[in-house]
Protein backbone atom coordinates (compact mmCIF):
# COMPACT_ATOMS: atom_id res chain seq x y z
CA UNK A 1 -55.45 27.96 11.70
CA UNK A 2 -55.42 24.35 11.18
CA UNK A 3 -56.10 21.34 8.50
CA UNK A 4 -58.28 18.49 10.01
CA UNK A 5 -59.94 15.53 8.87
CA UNK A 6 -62.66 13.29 10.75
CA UNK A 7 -65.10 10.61 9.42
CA UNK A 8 -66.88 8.99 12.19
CA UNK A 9 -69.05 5.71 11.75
CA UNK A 10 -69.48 4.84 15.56
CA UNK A 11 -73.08 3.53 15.41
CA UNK A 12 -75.13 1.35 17.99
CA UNK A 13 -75.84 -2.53 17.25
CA UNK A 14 -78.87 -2.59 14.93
CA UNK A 15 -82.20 -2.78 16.53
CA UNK A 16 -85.75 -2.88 15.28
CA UNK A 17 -86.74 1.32 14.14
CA UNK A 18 -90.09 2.60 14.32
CA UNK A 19 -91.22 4.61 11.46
CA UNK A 20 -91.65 8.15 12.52
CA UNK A 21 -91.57 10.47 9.54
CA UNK A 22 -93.21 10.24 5.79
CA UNK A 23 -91.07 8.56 3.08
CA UNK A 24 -91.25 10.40 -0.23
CA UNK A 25 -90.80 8.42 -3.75
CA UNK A 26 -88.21 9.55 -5.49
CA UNK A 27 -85.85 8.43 -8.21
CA UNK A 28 -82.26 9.09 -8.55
CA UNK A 29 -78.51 7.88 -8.82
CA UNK A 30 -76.83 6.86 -5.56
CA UNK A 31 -73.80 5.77 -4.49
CA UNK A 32 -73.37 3.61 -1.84
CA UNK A 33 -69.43 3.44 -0.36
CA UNK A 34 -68.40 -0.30 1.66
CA UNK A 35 -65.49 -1.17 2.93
CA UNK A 36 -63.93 -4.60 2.16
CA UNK A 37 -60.52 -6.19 3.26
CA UNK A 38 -59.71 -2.26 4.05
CA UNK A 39 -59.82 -1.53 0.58
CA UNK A 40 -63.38 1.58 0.16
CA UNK A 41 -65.65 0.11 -2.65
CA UNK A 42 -68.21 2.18 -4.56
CA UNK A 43 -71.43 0.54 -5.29
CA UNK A 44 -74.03 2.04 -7.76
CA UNK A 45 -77.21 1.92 -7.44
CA UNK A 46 -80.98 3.56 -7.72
CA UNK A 47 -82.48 5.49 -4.79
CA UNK A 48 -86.19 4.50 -4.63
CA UNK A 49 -87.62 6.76 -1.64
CA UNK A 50 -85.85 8.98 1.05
CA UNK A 51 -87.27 10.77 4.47
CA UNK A 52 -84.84 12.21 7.12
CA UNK A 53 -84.55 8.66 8.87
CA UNK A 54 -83.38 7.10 5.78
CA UNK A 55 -83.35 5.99 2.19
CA UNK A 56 -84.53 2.96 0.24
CA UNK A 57 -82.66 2.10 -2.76
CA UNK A 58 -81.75 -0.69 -5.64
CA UNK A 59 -77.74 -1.54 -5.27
CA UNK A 60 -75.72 -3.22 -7.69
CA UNK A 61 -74.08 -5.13 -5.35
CA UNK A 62 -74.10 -7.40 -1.81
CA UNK A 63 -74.95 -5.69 1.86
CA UNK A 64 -75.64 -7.49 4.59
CA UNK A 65 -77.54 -6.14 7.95
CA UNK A 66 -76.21 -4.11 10.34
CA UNK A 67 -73.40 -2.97 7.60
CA UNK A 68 -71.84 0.90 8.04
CA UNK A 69 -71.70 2.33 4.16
CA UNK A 70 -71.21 5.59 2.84
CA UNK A 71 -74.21 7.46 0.82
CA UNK A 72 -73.31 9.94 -1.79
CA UNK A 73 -76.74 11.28 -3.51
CA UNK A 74 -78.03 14.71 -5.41
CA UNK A 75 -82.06 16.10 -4.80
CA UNK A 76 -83.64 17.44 -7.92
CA UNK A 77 -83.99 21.26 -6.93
CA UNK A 78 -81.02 21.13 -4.07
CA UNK A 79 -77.30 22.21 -5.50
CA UNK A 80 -75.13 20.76 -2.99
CA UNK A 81 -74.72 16.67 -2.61
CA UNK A 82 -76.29 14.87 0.41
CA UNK A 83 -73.21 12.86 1.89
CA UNK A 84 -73.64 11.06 4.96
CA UNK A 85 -73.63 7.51 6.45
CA UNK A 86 -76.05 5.18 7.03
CA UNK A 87 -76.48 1.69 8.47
CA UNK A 88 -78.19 -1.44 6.70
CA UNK A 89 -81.28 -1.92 8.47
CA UNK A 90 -82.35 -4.76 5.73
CA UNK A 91 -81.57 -6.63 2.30
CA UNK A 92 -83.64 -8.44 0.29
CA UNK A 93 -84.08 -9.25 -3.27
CA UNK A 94 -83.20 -6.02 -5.63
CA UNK A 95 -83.65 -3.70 -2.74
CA UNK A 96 -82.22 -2.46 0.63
CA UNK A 97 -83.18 -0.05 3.66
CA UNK A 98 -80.84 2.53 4.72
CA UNK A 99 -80.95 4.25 8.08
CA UNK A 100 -78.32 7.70 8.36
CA UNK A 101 -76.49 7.76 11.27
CA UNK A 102 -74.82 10.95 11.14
CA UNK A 103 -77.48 13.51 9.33
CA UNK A 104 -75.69 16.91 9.90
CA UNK A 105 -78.57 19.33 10.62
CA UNK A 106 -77.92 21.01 7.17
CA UNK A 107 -78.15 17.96 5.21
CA UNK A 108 -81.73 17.31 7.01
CA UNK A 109 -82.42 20.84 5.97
CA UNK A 110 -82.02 19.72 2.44
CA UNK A 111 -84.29 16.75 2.76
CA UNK A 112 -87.07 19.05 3.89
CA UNK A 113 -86.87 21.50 1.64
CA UNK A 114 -86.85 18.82 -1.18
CA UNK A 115 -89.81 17.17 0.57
CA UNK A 116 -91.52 20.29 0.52
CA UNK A 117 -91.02 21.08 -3.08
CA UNK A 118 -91.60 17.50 -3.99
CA UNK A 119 -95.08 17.84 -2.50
CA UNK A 120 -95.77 21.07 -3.70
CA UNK A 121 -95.56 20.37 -7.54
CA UNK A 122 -97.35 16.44 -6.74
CA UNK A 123 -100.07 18.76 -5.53
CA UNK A 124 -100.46 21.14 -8.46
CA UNK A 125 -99.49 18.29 -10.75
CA UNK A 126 -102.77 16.23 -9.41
CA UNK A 127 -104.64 19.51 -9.41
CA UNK A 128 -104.12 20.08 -13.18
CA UNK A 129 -105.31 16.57 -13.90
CA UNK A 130 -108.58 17.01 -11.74
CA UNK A 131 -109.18 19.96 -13.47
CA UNK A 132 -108.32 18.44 -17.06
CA UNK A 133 -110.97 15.43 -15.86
CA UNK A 134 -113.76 17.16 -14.78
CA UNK A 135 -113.38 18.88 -18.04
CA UNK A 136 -114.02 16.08 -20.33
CA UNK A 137 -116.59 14.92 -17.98
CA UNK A 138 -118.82 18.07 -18.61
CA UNK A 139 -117.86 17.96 -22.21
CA UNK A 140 -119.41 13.86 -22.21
CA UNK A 141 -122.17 15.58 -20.13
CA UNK A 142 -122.96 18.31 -22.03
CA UNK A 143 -122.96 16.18 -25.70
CA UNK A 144 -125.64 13.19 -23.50
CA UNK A 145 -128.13 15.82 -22.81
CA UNK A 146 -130.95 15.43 -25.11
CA UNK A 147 -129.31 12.46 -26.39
CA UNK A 148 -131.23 8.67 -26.13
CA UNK A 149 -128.54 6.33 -24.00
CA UNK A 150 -127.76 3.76 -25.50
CA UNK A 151 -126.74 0.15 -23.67
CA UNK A 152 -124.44 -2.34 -24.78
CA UNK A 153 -124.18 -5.34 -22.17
CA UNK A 154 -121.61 -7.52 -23.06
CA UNK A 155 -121.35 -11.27 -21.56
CA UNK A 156 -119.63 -11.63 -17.98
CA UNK A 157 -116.67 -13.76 -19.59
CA UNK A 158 -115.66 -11.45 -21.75
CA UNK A 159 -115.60 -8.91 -19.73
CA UNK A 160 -113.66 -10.83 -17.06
CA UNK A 161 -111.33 -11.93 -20.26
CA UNK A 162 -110.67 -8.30 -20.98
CA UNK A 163 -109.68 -7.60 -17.17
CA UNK A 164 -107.39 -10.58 -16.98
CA UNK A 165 -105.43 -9.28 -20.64
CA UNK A 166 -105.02 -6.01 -19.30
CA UNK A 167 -103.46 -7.26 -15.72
CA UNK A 168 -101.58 -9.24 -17.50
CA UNK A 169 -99.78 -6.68 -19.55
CA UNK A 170 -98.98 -4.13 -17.11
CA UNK A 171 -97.40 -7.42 -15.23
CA UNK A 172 -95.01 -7.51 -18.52
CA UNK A 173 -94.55 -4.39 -18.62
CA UNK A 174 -93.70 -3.78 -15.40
CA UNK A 175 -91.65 -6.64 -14.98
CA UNK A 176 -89.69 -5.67 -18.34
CA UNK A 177 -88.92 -2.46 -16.91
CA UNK A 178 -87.87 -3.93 -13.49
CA UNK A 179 -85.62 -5.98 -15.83
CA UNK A 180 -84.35 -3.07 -17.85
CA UNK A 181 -83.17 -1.27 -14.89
CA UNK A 182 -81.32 -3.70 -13.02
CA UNK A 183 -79.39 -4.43 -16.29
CA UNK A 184 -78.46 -0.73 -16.43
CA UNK A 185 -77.04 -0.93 -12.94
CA UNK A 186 -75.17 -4.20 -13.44
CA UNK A 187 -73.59 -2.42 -16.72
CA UNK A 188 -72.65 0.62 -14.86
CA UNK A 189 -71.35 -1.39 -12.03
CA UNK A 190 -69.36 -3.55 -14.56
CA UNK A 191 -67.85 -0.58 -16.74
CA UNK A 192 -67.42 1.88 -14.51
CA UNK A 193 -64.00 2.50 -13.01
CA UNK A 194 -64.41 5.50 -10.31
CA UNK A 195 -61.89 6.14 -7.51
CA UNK A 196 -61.55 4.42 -4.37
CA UNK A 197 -63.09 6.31 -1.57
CA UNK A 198 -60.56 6.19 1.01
CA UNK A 199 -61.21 7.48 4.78
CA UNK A 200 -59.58 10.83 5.61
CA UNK A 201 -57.44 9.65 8.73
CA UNK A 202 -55.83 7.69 6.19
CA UNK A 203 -55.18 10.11 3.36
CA UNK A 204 -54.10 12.99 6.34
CA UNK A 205 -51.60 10.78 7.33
CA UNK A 206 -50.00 10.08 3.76
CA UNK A 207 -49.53 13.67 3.49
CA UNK A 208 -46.09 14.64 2.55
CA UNK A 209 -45.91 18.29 2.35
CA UNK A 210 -48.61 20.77 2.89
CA UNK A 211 -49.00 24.37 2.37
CA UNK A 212 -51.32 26.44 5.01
CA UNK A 213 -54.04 28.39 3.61
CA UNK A 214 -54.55 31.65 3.53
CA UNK A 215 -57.41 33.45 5.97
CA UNK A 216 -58.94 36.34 3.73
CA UNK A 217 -59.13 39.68 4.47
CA UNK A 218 -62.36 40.24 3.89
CA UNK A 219 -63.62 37.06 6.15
CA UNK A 220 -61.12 38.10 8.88
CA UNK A 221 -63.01 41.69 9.17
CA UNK A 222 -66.37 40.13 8.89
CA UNK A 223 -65.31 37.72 11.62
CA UNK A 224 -66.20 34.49 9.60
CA UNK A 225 -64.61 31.50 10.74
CA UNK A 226 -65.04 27.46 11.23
CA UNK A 227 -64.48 24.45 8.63
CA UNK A 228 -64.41 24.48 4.74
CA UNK A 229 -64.75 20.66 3.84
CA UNK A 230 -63.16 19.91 0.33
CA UNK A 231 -64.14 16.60 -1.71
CA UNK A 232 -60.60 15.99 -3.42
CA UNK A 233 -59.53 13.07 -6.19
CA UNK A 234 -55.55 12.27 -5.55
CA UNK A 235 -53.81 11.07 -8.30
CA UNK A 236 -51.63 7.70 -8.04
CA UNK A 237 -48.68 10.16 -7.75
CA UNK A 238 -49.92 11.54 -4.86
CA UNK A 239 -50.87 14.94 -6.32
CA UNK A 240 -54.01 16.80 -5.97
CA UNK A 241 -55.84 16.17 -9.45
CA UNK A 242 -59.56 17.70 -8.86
CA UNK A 243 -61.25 19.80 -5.62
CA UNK A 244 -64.54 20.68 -5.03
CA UNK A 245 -65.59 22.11 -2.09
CA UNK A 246 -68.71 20.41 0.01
CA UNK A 247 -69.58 22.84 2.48
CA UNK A 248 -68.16 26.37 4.82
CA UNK A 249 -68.11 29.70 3.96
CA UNK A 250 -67.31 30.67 -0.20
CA UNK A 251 -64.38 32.93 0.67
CA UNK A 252 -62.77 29.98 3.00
CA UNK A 253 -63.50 27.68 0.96
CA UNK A 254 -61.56 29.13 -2.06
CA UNK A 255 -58.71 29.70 0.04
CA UNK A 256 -58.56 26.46 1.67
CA UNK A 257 -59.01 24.93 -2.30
CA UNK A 258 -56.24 27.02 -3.43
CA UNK A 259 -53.51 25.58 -0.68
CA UNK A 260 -54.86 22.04 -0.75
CA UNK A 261 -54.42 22.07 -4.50
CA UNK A 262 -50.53 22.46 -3.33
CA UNK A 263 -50.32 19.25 -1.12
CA UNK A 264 -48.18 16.21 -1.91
CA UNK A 265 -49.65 13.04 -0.78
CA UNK A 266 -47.75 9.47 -0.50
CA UNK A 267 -49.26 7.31 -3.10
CA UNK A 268 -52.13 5.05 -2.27
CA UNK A 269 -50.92 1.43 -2.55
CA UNK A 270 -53.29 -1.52 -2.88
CA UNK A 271 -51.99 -5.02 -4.64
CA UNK A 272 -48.73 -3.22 -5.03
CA UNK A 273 -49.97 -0.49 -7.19
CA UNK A 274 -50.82 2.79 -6.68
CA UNK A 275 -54.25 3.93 -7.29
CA UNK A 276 -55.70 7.33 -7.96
CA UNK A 277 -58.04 7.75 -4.89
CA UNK A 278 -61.08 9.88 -3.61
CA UNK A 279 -61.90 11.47 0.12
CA UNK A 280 -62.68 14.98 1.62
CA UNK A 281 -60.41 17.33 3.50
CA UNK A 282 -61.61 19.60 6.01
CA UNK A 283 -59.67 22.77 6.28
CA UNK A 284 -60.35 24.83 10.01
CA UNK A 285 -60.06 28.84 9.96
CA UNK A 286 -60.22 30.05 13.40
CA UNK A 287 -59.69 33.77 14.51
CA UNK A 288 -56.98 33.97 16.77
């Protein structure tokens, strides 16, 4: 039984991808992790639609192609977090592509099953509203029978007049809400003061003492064994301040929590001050 970390970001040069599987819209917070002058940077931002190659998204902040990040994302109907790398495949004006690197097979499990129920309730959703239509069109057809029509032509320009106002409005409208959004990601970018997100080789060698988990009974008879990954926050005195586990089996995970939350860390230095700090520990239980 041992305590192990690993966070690997050993990806090819970037090189041109062809689209293989369907991209689903889909809006929700993401954070995107960078690492500058060795110091991990968290970057907010907007995910705008995901498939298992990748993600597009709106970032409050500066990539550059070919760029290794860190994504950090939750799926309406999906409990755990989708954590994983990814690659900057391009950057352009309020938006970016992101290609994963190293999808665990789980975390592509997720992506399908949200896919899945994503297209399930577009389907019933656009059902409903056929259904609603077709409605009102045999109510309009039902009140015409027996009723004279009645034609009202109007003149070509004002039609074309109308046509041009309307255009012209969902333009503003759209382009105020474009507007609106980014300013809600430059304000959370601006106030928000998160942890750093530092690499676990680094954190697993500031740690100071330790205290080896527990394997529980009951897993040990049921012969469960393998790696209970922990997301932990370390406090600029180098204790454990909050734990959350990520992934592995319930029992081992508790166990591994409960030792980890016992670990003394040296303090994370940047500037000359320590800094309260964010990363994942992997615990291993392995039947001897």
């Amino acid at each position: 039984m041992s305590a192990a970390t690993s966070l690997a970001l050993n990806t090819p040069a970037p090189t041109k991808v062809q689209r293989r599987v369907s991209r689903f819209p889909i809006k929700v917070p993401l954070d995107v992790t960078i690492s500058r002058f060795g110091v991990s940077l968290t970057l907010p931002g907007r995910c705008t639609d995901l498939s298992e190659e990748g993600v597009g998204a709106m970032i409050a902040g500066d990539l550059s192609a070919g760029q290794r990040v860190g994504i950090e994302m939750r799926l309406p109907n999906v409990g755990l977090p989708l954590r994983t790398q990814a690659q900057v495949r391009y950057q352009g004006p309020m938006r970016c592509g992101l290609e994963f690197t190293a999808l665990p097979r789980e975390q592509r499990d997720m992506i399908r099953y949200w896919a899945q129920r994503s297209t399930a309730d577009a389907a019933k959703t656009e059902t409903a509203r056929r259904s609603g239509g077709n409605a009102k069109v045999d109510s309009r057809a039902s009140v015409s029978r027996g009723t004279k029509r009645i034609r009202i032509s109007r003149p070509r320009t004002e039609v074309v007049a109308i046509v041009l106002a309307g255009l012209l409005a969902l333009a503003a409208a759209g382009w105020w809400q474009w507007q609106r959004s980014w300013s809600d990601l430059e304000s959370v970018s601006a106030g928000q003061i998160a942890p750093l997100r530092v690499s676990p080789e680094i954190m697993a060698a500031r740690i100071v003492s330790k205290v080896e988990p527990v394997y529980p009974e009951e897993a040990r008879r049921a012969g469960k064994q393998g790696l209970a990954v922990l997301d932990a926050v370390i406090a600029a005195d180098g204790n454990v301040r909050r734990l959350s586990a990520i992934s592995g089996d319930d029992a081992l995970a508790k166990s591994a929590a409960d030792a980890v939350r016992q670990w003394k860390f040296e303090p994370y230095r940047a500037e000359g001050r320590a800094l309260e700090v964010e990363t994942s520990i992997a615990v291993e239980f392995r039947l001897n």
